[in-house]
PDB file of N, CA and C in Angstrom:
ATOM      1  N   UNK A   1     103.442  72.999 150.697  1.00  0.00           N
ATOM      2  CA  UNK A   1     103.457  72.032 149.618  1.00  0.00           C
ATOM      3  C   UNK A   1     103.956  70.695 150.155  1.00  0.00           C
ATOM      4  N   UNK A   2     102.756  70.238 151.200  1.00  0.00           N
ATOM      5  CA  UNK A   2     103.671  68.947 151.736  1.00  0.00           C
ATOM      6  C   UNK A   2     103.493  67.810 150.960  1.00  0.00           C
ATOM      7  N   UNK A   3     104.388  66.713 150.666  1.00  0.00           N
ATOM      8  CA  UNK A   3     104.355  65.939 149.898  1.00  0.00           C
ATOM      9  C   UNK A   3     104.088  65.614 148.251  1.00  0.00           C
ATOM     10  N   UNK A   4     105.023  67.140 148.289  1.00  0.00           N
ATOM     11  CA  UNK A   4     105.785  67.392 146.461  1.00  0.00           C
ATOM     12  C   UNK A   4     106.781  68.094 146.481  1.00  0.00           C
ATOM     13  N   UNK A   5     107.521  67.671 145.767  1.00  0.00           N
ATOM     14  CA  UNK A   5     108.952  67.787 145.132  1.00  0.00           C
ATOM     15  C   UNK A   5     108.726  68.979 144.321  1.00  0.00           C
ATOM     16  N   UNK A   6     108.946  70.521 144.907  1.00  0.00           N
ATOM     17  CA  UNK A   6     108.854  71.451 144.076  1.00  0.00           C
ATOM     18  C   UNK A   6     110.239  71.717 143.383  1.00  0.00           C
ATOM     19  N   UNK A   7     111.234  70.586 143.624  1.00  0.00           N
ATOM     20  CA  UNK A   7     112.890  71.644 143.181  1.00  0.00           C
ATOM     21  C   UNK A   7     112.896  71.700 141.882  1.00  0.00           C
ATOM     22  N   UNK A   8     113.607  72.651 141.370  1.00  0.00           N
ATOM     23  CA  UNK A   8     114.006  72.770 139.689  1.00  0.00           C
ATOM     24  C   UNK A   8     113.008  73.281 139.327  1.00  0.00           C
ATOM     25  N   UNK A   9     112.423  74.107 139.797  1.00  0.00           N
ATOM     26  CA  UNK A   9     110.846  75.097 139.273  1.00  0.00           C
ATOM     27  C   UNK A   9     111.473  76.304 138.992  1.00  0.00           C
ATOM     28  N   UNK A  10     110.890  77.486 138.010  1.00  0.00           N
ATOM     29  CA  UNK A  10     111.112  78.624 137.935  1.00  0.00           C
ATOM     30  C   UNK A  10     111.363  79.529 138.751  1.00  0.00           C
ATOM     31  N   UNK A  11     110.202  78.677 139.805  1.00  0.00           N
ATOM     32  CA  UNK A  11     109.694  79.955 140.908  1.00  0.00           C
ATOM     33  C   UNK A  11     110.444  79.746 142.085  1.00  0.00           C
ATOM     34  N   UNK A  12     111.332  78.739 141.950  1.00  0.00           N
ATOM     35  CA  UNK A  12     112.177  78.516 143.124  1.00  0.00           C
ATOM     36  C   UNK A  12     113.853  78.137 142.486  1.00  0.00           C
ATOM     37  N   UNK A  13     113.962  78.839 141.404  1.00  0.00           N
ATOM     38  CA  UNK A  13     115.708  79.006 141.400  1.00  0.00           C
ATOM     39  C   UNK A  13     116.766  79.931 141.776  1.00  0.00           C
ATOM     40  N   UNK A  14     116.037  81.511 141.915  1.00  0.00           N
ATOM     41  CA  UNK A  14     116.555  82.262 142.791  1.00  0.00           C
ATOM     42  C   UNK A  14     117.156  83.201 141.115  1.00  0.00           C
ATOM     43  N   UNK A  15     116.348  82.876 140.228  1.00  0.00           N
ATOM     44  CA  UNK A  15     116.301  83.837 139.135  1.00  0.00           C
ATOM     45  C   UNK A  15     115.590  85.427 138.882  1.00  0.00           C
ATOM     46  N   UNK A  16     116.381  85.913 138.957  1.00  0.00           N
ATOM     47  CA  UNK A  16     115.327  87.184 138.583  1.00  0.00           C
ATOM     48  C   UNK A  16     114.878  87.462 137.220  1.00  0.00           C
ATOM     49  N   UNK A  17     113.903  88.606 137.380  1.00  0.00           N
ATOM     50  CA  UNK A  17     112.418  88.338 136.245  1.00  0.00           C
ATOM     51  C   UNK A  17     111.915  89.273 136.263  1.00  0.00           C
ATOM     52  N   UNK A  18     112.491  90.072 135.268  1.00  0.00           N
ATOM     53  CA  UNK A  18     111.944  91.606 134.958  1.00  0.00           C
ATOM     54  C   UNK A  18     111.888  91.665 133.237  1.00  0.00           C
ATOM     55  N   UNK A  19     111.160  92.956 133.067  1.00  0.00           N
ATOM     56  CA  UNK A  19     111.122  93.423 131.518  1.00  0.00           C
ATOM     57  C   UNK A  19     112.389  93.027 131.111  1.00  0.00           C
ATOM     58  N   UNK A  20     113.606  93.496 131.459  1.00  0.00           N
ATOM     59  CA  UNK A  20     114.921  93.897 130.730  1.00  0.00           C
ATOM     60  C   UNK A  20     115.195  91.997 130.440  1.00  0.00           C
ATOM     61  N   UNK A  21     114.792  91.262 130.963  1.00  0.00           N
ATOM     62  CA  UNK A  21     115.341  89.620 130.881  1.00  0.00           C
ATOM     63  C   UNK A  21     115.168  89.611 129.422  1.00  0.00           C
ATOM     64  N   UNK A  22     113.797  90.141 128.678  1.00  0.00           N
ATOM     65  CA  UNK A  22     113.215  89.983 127.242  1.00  0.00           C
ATOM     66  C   UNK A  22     113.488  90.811 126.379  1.00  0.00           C
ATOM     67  N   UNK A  23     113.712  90.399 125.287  1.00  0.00           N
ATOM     68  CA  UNK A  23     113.689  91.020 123.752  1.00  0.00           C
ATOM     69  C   UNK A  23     112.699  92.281 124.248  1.00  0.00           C
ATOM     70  N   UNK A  24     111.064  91.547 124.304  1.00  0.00           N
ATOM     71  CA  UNK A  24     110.157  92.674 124.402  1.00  0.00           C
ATOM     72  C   UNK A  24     109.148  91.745 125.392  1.00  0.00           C
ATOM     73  N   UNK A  25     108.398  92.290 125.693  1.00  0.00           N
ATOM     74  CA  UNK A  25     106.973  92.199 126.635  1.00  0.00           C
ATOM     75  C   UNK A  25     105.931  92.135 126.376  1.00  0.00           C
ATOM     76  N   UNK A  26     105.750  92.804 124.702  1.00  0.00           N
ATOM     77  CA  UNK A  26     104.573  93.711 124.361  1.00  0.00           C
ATOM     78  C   UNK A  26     103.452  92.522 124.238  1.00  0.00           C
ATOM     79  N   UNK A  27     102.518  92.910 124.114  1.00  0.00           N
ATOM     80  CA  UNK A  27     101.200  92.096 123.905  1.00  0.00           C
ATOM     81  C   UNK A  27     100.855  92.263 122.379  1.00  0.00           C
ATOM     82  N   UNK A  28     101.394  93.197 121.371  1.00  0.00           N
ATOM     83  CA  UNK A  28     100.978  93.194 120.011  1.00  0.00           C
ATOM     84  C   UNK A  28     101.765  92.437 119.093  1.00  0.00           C
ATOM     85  N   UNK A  29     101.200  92.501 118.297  1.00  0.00           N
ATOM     86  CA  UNK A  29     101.215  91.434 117.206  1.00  0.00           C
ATOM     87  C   UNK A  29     100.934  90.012 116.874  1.00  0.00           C
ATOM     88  N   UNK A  30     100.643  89.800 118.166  1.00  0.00           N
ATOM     89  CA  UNK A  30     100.157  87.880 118.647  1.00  0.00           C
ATOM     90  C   UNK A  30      98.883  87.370 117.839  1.00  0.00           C
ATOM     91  N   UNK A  31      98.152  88.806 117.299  1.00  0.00           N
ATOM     92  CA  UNK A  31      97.349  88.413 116.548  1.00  0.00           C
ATOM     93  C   UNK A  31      97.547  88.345 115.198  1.00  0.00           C
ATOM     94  N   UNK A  32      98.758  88.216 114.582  1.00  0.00           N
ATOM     95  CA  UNK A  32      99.172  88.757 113.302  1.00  0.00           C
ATOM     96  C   UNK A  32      98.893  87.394 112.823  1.00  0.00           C
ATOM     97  N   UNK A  33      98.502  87.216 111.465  1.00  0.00           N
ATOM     98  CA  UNK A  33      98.377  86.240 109.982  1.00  0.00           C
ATOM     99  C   UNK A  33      99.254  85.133 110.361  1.00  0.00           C
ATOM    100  N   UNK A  34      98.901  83.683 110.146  1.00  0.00           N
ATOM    101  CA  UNK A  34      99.793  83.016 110.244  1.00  0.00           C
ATOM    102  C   UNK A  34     101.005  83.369 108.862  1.00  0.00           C
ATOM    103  N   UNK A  35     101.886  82.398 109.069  1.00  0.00           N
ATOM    104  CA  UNK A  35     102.769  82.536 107.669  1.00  0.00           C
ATOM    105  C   UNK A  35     102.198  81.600 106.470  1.00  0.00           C
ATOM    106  N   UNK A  36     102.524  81.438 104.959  1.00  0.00           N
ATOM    107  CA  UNK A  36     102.138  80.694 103.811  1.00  0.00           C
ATOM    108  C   UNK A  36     102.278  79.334 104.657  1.00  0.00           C
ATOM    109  N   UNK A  37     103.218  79.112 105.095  1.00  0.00           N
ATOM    110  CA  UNK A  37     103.130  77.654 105.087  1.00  0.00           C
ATOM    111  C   UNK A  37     102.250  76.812 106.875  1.00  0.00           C
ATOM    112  N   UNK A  38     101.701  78.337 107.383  1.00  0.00           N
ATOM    113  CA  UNK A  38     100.875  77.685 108.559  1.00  0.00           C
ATOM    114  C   UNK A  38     101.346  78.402 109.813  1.00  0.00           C
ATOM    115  N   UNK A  39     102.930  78.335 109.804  1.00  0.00           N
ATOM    116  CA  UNK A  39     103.920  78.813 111.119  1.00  0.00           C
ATOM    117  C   UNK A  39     103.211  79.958 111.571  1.00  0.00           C
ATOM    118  N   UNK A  40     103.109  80.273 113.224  1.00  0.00           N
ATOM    119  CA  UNK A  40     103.042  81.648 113.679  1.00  0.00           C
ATOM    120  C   UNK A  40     104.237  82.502 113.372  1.00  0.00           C
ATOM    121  N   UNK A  41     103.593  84.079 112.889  1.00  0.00           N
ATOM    122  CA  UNK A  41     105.146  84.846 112.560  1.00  0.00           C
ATOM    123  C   UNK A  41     106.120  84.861 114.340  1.00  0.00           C
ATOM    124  N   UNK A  42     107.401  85.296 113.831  1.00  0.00           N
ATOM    125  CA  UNK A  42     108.008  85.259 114.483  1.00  0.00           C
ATOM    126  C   UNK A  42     108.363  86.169 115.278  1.00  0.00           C
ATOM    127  N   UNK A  43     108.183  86.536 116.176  1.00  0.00           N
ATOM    128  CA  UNK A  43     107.990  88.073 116.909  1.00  0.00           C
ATOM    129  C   UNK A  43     109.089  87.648 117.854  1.00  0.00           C
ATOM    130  N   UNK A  44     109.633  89.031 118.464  1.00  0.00           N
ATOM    131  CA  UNK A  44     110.703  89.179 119.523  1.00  0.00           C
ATOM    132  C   UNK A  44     110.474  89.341 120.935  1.00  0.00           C
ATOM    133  N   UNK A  45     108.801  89.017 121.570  1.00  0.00           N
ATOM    134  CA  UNK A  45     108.181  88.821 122.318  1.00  0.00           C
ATOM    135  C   UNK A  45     108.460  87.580 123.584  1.00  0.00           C
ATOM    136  N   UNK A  46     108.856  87.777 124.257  1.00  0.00           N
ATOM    137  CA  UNK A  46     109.179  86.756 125.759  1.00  0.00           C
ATOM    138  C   UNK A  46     110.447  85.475 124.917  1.00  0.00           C
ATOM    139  N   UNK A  47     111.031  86.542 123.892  1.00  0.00           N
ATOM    140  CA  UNK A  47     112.392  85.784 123.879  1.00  0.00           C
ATOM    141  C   UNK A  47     113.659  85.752 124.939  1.00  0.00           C
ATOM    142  N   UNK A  48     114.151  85.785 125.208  1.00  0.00           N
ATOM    143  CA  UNK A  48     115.492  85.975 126.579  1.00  0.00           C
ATOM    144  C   UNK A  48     116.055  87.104 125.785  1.00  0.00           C
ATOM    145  N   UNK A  49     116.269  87.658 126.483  1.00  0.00           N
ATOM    146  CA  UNK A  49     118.052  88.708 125.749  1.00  0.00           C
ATOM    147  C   UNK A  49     119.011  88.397 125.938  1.00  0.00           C
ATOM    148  N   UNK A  50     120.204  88.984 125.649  1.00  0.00           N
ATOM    149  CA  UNK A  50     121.638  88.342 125.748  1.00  0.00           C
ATOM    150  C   UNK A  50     122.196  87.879 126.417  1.00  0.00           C
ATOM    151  N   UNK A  51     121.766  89.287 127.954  1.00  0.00           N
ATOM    152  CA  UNK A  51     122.142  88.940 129.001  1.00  0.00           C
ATOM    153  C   UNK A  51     121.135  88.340 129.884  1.00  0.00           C
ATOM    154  N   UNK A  52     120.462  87.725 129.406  1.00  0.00           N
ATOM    155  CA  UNK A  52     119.045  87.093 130.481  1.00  0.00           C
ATOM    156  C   UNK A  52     119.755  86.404 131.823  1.00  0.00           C
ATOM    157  N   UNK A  53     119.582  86.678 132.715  1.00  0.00           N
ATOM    158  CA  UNK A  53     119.248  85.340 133.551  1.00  0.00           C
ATOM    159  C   UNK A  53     118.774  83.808 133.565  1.00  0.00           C
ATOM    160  N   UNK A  54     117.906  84.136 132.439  1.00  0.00           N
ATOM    161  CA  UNK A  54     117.287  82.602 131.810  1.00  0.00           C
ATOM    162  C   UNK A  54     117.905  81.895 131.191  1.00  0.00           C
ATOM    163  N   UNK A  55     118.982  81.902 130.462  1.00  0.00           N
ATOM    164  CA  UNK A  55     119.847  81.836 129.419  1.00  0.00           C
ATOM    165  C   UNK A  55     120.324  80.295 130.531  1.00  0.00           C
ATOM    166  N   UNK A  56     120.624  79.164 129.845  1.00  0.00           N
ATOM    167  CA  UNK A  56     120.720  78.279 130.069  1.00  0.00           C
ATOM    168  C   UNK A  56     120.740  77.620 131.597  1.00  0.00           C
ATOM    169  N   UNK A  57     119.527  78.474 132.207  1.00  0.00           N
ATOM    170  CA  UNK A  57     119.280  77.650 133.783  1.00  0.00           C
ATOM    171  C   UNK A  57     118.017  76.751 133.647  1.00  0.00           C
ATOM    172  N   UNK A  58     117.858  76.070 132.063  1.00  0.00           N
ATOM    173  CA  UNK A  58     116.663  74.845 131.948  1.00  0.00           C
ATOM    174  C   UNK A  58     117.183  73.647 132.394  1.00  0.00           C
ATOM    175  N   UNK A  59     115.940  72.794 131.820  1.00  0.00           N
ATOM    176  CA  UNK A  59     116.775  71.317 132.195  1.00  0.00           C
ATOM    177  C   UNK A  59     116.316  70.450 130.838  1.00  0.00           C
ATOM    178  N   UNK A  60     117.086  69.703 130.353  1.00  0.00           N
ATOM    179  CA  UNK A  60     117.060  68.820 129.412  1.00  0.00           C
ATOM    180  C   UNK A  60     115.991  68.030 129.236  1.00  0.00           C
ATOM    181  N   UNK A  61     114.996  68.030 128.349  1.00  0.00           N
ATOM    182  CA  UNK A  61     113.633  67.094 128.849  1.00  0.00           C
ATOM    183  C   UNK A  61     113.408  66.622 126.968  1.00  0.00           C
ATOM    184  N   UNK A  62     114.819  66.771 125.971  1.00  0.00           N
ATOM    185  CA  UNK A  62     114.363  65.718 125.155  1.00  0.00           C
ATOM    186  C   UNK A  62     114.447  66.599 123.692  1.00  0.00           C
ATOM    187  N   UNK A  63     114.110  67.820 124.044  1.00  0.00           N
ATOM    188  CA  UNK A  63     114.313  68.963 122.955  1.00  0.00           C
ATOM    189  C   UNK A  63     115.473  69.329 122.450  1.00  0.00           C
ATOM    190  N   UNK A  64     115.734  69.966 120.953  1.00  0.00           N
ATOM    191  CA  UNK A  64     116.863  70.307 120.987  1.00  0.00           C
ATOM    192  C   UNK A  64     116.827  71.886 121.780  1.00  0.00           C
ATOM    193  N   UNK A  65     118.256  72.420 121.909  1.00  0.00           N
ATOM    194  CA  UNK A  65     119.108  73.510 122.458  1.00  0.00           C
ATOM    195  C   UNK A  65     119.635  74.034 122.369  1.00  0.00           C
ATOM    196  N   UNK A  66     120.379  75.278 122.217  1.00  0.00           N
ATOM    197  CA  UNK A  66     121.402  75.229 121.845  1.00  0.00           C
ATOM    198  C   UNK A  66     122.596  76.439 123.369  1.00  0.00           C
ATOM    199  N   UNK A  67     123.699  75.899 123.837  1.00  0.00           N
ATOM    200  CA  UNK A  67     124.506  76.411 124.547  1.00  0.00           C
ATOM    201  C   UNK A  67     124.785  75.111 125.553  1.00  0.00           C
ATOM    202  N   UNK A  68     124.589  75.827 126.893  1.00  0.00           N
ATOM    203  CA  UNK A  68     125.157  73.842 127.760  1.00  0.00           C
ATOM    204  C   UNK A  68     123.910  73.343 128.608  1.00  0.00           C
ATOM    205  N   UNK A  69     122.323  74.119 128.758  1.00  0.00           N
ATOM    206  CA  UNK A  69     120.900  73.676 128.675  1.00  0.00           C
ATOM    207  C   UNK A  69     119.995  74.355 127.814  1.00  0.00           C
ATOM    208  N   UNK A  70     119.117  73.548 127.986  1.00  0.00           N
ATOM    209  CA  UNK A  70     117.950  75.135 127.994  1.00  0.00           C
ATOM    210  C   UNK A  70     117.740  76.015 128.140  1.00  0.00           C
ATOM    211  N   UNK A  71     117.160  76.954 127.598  1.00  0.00           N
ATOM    212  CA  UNK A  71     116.796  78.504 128.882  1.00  0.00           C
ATOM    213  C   UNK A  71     115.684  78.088 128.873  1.00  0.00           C
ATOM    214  N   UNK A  72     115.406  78.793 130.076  1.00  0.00           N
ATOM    215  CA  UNK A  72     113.619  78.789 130.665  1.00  0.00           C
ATOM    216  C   UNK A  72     113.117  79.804 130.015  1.00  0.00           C
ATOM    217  N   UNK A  73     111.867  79.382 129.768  1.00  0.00           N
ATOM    218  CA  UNK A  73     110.913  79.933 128.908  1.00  0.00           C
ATOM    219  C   UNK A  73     110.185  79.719 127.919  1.00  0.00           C
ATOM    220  N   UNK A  74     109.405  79.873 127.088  1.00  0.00           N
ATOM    221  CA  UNK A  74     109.256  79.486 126.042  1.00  0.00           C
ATOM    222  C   UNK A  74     110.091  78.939 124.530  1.00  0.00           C
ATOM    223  N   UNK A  75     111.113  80.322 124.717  1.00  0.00           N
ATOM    224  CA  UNK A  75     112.034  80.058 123.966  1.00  0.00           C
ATOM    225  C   UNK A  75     113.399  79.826 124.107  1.00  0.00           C
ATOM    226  N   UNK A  76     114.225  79.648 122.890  1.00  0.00           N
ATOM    227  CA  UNK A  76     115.843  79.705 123.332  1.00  0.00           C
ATOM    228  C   UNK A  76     116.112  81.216 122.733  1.00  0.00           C
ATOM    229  N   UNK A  77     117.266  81.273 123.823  1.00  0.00           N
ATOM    230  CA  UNK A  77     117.962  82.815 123.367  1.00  0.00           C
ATOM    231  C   UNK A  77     118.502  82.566 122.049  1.00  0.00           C
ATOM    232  N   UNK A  78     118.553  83.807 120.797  1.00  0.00           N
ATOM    233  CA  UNK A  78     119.471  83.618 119.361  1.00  0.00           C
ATOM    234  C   UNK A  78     120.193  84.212 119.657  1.00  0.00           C
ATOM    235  N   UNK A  79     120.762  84.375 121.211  1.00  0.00           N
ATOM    236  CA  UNK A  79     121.822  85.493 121.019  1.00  0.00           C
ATOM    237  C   UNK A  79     122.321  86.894 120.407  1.00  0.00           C
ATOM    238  N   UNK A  80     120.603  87.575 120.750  1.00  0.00           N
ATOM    239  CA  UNK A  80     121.324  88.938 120.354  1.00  0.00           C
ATOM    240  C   UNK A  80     120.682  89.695 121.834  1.00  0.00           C
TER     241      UNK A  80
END
């Protein structure tokens, strides 16, 4: 990768990245009904878990957060 700045990438923080990081994994329900007012339902799918690894090793890019960054991923951990 000559002449790019790969630091602060996923794939190079020295995080590990297995099933157990997530709530769940599964591939079902992604097709489920939106909600009345439009929202996708809310599934427990590639959320972090408690003890993730992911859990605040993001970086600040403008969003809210909640703990002392981001977590990587799609989502933020709710802490369970």
């Amino acid at each position: 990768m000559s002449a790019t700045n790969a630091a602060c990438n996923s794939w190079n923080l020295g995080v590990p990245l297995s099933y157990s990081q997530f709530h769940s994994v599964s591939t079902s329900g992604w097709d489920a009904p939106r909600k009345t007012d439009g929202n996708l339902p809310v599934l427990p799918h590639l959320r972090p878990a408690a003890h993730s690894a992911l859990i605040d090793r993001g970086t600040a890019v403008g969003l809210p957060f909640s703990g002392s960054a981001p977590d990587l991923g799609a989502f933020e951990s709710d802490g369970r």
